[in-house]
PDB file of N, CA and C in Angstrom:
ATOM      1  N   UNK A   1      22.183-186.639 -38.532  1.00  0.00           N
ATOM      2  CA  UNK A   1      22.484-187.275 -39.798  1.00  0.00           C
ATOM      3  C   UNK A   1      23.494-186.408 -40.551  1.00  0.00           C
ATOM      4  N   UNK A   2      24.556-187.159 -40.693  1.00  0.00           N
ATOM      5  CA  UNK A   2      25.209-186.354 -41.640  1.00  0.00           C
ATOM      6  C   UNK A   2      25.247-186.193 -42.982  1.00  0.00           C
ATOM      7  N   UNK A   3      25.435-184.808 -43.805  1.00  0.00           N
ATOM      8  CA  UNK A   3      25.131-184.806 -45.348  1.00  0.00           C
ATOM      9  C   UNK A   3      25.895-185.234 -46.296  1.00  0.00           C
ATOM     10  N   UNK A   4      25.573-185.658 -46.911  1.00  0.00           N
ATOM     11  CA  UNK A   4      26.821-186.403 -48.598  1.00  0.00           C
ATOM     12  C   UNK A   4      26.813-185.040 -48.902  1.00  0.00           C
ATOM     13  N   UNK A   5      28.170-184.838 -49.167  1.00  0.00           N
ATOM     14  CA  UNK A   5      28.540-183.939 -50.280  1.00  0.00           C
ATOM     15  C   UNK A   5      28.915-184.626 -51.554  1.00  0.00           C
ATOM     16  N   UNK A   6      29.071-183.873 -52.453  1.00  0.00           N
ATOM     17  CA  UNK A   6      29.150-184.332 -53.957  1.00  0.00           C
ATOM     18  C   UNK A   6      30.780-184.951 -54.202  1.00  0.00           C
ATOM     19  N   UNK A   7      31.548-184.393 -53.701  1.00  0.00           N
ATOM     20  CA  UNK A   7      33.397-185.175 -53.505  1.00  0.00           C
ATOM     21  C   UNK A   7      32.961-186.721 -52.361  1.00  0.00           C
ATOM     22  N   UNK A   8      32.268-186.856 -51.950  1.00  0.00           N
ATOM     23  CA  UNK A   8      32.282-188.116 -50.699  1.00  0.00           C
ATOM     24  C   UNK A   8      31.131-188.898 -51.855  1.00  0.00           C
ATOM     25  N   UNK A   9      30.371-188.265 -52.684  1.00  0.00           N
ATOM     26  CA  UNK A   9      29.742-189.339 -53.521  1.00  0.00           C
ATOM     27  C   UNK A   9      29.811-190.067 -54.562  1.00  0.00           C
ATOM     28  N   UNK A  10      31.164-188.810 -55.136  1.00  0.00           N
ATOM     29  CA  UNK A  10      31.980-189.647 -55.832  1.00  0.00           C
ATOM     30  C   UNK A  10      33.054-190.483 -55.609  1.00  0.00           C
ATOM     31  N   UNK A  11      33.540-190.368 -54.387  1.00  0.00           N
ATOM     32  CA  UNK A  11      34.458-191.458 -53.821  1.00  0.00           C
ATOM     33  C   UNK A  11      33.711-192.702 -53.607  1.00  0.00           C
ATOM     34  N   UNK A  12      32.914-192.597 -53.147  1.00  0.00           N
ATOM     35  CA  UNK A  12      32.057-193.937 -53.109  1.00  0.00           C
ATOM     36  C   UNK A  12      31.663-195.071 -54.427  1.00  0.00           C
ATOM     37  N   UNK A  13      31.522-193.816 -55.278  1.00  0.00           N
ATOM     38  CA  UNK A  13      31.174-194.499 -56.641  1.00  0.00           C
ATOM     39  C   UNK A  13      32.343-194.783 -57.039  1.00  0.00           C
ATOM     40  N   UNK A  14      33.641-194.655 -56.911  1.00  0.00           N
ATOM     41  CA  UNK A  14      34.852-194.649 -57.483  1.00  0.00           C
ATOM     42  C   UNK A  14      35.167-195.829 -56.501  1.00  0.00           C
ATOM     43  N   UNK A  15      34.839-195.748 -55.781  1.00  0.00           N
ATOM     44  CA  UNK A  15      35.259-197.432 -54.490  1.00  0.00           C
ATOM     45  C   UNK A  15      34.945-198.744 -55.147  1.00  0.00           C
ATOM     46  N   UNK A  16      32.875-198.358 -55.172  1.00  0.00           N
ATOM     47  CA  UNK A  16      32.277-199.583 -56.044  1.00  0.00           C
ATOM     48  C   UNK A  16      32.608-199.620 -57.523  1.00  0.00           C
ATOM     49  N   UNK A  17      33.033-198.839 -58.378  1.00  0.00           N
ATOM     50  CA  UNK A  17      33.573-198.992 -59.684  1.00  0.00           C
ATOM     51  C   UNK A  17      35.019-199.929 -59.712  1.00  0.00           C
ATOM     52  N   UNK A  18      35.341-199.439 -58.873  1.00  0.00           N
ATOM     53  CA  UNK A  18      37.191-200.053 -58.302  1.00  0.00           C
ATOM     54  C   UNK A  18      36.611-201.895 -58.417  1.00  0.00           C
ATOM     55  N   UNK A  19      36.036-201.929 -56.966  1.00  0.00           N
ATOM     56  CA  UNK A  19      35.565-203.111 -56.736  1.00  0.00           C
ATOM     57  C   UNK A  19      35.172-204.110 -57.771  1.00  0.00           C
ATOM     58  N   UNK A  20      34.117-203.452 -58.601  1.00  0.00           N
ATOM     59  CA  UNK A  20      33.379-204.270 -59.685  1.00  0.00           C
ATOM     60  C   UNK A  20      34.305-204.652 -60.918  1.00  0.00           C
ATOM     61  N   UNK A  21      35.173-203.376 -60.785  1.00  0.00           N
ATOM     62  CA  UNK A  21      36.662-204.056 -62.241  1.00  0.00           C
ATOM     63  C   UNK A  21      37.678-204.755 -61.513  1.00  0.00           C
ATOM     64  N   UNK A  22      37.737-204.657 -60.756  1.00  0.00           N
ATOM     65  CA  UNK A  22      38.888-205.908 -59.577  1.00  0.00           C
ATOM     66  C   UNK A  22      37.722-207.174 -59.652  1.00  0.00           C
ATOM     67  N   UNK A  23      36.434-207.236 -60.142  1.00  0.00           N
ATOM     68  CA  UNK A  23      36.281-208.559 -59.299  1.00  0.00           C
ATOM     69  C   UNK A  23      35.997-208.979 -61.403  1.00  0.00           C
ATOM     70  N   UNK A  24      35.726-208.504 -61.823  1.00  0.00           N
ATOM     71  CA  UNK A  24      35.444-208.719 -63.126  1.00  0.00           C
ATOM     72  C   UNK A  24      36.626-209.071 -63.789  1.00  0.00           C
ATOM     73  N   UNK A  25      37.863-208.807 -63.530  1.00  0.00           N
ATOM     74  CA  UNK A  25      39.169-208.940 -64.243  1.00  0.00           C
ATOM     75  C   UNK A  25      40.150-210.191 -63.170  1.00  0.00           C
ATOM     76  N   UNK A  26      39.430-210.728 -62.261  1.00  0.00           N
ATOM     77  CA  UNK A  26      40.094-211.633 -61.201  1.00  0.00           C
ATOM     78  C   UNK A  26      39.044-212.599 -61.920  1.00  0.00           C
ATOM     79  N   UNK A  27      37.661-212.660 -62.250  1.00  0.00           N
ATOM     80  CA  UNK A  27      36.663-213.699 -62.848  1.00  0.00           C
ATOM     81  C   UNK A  27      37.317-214.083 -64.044  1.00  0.00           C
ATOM     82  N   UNK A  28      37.723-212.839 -65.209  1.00  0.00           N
ATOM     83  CA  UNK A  28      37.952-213.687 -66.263  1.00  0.00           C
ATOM     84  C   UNK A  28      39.928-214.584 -66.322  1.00  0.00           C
ATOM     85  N   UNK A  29      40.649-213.743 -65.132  1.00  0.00           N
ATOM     86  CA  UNK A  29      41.757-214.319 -65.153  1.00  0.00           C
ATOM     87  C   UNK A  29      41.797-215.855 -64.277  1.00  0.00           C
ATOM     88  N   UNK A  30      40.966-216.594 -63.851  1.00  0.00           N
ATOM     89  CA  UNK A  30      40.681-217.461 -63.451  1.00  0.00           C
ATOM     90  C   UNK A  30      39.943-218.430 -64.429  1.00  0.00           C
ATOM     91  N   UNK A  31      38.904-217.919 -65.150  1.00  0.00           N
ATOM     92  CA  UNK A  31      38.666-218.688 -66.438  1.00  0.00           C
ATOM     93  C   UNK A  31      39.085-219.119 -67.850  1.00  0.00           C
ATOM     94  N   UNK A  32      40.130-218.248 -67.943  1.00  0.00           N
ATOM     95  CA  UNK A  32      41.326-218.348 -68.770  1.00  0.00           C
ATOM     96  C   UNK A  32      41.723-219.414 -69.262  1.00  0.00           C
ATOM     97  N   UNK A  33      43.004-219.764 -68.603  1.00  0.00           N
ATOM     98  CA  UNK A  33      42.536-221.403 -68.572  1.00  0.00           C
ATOM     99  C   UNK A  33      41.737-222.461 -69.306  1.00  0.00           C
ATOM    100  N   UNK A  34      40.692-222.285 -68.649  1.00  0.00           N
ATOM    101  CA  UNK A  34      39.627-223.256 -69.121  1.00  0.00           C
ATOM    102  C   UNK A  34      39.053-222.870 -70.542  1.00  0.00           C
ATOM    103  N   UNK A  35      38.827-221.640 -70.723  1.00  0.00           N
ATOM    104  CA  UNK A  35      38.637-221.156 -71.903  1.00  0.00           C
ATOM    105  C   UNK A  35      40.284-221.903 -73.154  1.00  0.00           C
ATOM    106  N   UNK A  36      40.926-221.334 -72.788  1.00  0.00           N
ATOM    107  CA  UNK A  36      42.055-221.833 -73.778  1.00  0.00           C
ATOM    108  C   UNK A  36      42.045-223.217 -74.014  1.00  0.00           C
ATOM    109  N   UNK A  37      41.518-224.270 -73.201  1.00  0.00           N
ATOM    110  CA  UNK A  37      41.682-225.265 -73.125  1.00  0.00           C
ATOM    111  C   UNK A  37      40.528-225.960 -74.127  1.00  0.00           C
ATOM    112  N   UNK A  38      39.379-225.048 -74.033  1.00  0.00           N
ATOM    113  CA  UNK A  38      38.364-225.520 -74.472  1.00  0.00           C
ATOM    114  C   UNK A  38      38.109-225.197 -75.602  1.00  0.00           C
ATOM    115  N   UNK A  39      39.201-224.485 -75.948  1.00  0.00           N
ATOM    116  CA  UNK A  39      39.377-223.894 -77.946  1.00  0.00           C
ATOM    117  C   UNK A  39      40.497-224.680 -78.355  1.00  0.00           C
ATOM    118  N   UNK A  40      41.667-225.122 -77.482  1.00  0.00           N
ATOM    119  CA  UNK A  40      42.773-224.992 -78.313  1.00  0.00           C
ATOM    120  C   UNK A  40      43.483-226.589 -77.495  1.00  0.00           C
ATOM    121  N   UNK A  41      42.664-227.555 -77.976  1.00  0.00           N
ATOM    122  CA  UNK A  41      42.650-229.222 -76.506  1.00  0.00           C
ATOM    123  C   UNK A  41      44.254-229.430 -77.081  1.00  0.00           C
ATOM    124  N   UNK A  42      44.653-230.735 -76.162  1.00  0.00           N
ATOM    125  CA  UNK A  42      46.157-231.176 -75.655  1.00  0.00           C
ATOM    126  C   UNK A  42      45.925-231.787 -76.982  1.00  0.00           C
ATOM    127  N   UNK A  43      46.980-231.972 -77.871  1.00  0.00           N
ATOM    128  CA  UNK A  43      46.909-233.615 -78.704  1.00  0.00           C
ATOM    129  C   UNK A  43      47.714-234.173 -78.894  1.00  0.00           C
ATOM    130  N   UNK A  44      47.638-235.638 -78.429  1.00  0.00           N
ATOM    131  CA  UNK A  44      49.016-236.187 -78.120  1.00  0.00           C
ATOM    132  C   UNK A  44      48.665-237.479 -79.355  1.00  0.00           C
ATOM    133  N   UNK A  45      50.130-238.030 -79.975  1.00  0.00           N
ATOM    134  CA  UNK A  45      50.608-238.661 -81.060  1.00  0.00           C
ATOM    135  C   UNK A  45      50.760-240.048 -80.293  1.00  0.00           C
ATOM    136  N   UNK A  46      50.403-240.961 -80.887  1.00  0.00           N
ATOM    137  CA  UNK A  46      50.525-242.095 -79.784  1.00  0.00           C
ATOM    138  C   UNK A  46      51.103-243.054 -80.665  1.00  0.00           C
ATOM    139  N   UNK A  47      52.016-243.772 -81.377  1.00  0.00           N
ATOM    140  CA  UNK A  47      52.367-244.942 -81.966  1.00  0.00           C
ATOM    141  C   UNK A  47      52.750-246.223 -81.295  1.00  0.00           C
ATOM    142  N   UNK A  48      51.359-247.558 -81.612  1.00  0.00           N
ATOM    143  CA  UNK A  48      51.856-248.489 -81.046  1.00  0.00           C
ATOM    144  C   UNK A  48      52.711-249.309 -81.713  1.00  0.00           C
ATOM    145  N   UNK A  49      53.261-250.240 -80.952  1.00  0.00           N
ATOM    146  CA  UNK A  49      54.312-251.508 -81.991  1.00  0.00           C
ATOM    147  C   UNK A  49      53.693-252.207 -82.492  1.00  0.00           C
ATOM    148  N   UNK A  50      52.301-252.361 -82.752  1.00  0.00           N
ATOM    149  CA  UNK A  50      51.691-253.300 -83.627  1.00  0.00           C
ATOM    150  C   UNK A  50      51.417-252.754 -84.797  1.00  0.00           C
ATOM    151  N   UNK A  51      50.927-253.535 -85.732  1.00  0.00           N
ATOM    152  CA  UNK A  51      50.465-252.953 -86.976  1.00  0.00           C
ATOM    153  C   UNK A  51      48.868-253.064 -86.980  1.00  0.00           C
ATOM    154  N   UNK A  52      48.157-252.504 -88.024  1.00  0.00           N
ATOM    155  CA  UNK A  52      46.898-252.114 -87.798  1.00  0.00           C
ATOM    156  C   UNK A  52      46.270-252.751 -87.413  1.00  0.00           C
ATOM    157  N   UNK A  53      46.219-254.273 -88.062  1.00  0.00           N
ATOM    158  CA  UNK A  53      45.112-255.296 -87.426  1.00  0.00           C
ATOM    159  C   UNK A  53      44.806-255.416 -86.182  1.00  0.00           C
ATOM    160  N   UNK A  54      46.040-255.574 -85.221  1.00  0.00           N
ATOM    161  CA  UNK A  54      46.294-255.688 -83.476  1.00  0.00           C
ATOM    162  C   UNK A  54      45.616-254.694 -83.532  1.00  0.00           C
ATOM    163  N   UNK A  55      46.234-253.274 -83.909  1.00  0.00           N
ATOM    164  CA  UNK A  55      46.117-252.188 -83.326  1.00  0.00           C
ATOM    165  C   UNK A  55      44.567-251.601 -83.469  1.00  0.00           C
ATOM    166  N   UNK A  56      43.776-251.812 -84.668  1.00  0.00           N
ATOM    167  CA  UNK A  56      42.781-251.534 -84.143  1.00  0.00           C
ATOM    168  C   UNK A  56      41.922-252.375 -83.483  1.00  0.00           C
ATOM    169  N   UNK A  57      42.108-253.219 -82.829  1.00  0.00           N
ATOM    170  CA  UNK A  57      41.334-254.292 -82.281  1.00  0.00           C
ATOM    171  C   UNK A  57      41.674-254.033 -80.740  1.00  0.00           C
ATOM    172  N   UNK A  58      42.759-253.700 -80.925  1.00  0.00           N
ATOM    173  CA  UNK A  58      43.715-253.715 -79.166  1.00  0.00           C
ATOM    174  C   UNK A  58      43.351-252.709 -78.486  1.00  0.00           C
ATOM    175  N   UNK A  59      44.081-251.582 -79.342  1.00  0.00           N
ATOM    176  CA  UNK A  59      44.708-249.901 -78.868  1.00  0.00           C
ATOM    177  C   UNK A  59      43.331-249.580 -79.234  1.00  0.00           C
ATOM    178  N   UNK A  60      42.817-249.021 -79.872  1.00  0.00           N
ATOM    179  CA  UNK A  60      41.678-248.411 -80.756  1.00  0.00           C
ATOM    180  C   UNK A  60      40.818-247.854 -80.281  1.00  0.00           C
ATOM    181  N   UNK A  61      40.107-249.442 -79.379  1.00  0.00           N
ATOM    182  CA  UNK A  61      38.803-249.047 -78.357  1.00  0.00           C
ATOM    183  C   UNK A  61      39.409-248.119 -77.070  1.00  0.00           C
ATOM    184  N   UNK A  62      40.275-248.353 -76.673  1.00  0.00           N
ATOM    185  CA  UNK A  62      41.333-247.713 -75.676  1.00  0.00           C
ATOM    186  C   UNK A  62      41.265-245.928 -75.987  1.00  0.00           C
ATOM    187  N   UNK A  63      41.910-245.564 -77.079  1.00  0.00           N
ATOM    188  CA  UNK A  63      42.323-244.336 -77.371  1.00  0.00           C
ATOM    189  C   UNK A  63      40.891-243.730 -77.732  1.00  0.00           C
ATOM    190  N   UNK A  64      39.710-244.613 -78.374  1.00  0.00           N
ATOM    191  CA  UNK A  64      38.359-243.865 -78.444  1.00  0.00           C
ATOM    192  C   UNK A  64      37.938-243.509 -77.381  1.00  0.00           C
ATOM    193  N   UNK A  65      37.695-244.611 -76.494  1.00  0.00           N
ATOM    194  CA  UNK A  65      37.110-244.026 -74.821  1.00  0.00           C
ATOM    195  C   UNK A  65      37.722-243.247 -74.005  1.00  0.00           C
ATOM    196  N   UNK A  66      39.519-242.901 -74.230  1.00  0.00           N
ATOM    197  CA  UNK A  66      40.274-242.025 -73.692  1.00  0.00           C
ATOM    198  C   UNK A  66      39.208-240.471 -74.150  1.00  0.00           C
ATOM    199  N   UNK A  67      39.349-240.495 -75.432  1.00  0.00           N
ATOM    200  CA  UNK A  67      39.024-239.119 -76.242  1.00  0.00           C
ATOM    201  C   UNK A  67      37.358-238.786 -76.100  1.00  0.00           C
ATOM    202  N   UNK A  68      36.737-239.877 -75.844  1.00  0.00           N
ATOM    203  CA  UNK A  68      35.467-239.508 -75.083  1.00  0.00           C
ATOM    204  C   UNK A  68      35.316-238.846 -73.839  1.00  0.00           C
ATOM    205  N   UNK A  69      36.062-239.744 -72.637  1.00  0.00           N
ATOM    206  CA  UNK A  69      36.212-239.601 -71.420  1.00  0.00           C
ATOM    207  C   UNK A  69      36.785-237.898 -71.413  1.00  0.00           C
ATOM    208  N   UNK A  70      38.197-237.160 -72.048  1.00  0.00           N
ATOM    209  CA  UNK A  70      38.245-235.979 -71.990  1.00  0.00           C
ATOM    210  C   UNK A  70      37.154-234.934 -72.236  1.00  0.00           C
ATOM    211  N   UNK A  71      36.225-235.436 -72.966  1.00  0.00           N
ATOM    212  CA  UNK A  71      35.332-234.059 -73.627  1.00  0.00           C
ATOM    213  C   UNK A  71      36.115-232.767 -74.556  1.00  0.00           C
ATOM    214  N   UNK A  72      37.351-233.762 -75.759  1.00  0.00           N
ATOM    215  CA  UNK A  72      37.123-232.710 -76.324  1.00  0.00           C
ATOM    216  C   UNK A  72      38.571-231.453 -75.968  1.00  0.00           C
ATOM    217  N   UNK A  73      38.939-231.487 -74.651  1.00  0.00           N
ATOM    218  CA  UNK A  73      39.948-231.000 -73.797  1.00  0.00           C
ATOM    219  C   UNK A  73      41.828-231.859 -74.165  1.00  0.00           C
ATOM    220  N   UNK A  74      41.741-232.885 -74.456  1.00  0.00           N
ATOM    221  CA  UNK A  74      42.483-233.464 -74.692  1.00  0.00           C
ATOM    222  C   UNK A  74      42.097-234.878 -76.221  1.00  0.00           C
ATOM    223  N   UNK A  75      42.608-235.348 -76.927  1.00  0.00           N
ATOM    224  CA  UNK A  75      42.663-235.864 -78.022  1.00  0.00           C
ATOM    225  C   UNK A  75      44.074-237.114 -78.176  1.00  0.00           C
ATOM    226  N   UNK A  76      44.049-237.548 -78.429  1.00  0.00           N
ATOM    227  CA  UNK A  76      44.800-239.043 -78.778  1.00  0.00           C
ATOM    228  C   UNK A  76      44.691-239.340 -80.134  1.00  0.00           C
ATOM    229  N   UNK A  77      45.942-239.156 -80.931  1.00  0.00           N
ATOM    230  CA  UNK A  77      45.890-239.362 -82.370  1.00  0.00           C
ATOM    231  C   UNK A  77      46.537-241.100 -82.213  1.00  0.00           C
ATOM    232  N   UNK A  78      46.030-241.675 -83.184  1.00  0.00           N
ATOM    233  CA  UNK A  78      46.533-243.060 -83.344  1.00  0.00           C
ATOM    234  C   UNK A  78      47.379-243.282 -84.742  1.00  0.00           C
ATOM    235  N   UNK A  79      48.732-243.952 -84.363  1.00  0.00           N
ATOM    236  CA  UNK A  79      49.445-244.453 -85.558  1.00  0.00           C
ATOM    237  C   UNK A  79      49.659-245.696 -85.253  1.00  0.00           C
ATOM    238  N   UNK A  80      50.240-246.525 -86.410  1.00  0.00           N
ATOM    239  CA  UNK A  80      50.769-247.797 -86.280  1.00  0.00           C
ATOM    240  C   UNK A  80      51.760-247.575 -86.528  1.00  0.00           C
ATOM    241  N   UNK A  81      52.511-248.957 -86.083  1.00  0.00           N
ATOM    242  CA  UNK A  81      54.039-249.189 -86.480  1.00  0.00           C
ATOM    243  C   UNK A  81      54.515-249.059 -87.897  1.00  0.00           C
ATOM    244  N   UNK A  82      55.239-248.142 -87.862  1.00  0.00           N
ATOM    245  CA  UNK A  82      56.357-247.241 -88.639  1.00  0.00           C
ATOM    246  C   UNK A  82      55.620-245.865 -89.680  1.00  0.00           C
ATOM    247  N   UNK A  83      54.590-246.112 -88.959  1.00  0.00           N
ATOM    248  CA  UNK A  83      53.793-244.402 -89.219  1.00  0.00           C
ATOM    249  C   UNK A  83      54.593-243.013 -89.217  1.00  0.00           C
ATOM    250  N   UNK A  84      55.102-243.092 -87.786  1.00  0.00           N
ATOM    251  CA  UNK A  84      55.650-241.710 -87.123  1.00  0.00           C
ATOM    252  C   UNK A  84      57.527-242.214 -87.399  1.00  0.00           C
ATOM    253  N   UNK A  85      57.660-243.064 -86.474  1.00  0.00           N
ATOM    254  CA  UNK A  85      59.080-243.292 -86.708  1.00  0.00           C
ATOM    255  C   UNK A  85      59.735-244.792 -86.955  1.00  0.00           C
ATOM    256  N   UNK A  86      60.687-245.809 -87.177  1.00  0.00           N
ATOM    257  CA  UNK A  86      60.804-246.259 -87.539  1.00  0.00           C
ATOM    258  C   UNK A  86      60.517-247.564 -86.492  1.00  0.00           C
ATOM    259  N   UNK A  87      60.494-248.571 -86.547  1.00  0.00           N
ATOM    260  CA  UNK A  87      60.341-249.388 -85.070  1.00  0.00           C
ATOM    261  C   UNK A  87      61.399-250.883 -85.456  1.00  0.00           C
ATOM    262  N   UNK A  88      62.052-250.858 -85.991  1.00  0.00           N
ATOM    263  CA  UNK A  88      63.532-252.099 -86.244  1.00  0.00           C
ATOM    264  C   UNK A  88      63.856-252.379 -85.369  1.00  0.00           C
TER     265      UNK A  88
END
């Protein structure tokens, strides 16, 4: 059997220390991402050519179940015609 010396036992511990911050800093750069996403969602501006009546009857139920279906990750703002820009 051969003996550990005190330089071969700290290399070892310096291997698995290595290891455990390589796998800890590859975990959170992979969750990243999802984290940012889940603080800071897509939101997109949507103007239809109708005016409100259509539009909330039409578009409405549409852009609610969109913004359900994401969870939150993405968002759908609703305007009507000539809200955002002009529609002539």
């Amino acid at each position: 059997m051969v003996k550990k010396t005190n330089l071969t036992k700290r290399r070892d511990f310096i291997k698995k220390a290595s290891l455990v911050t390589a796998a800890g800093v590859g975990a959170t750069a992979l969750s990243a991402p999802y984290g940012y996403a889940a603080t800071n969602p897509i939101k997109w501006r949507l103007q239809t050519y109708s005016g409100a009546p259509l539009g909330k009857h039409v578009v409405l139920p549409q852009v609610e179940s969109f913004n359900k279906a994401a969870h939150g990750e993405m968002e759908i703002e609703l305007y009507y015609a000539d809200q955002l820009v002009p529609t002539d």
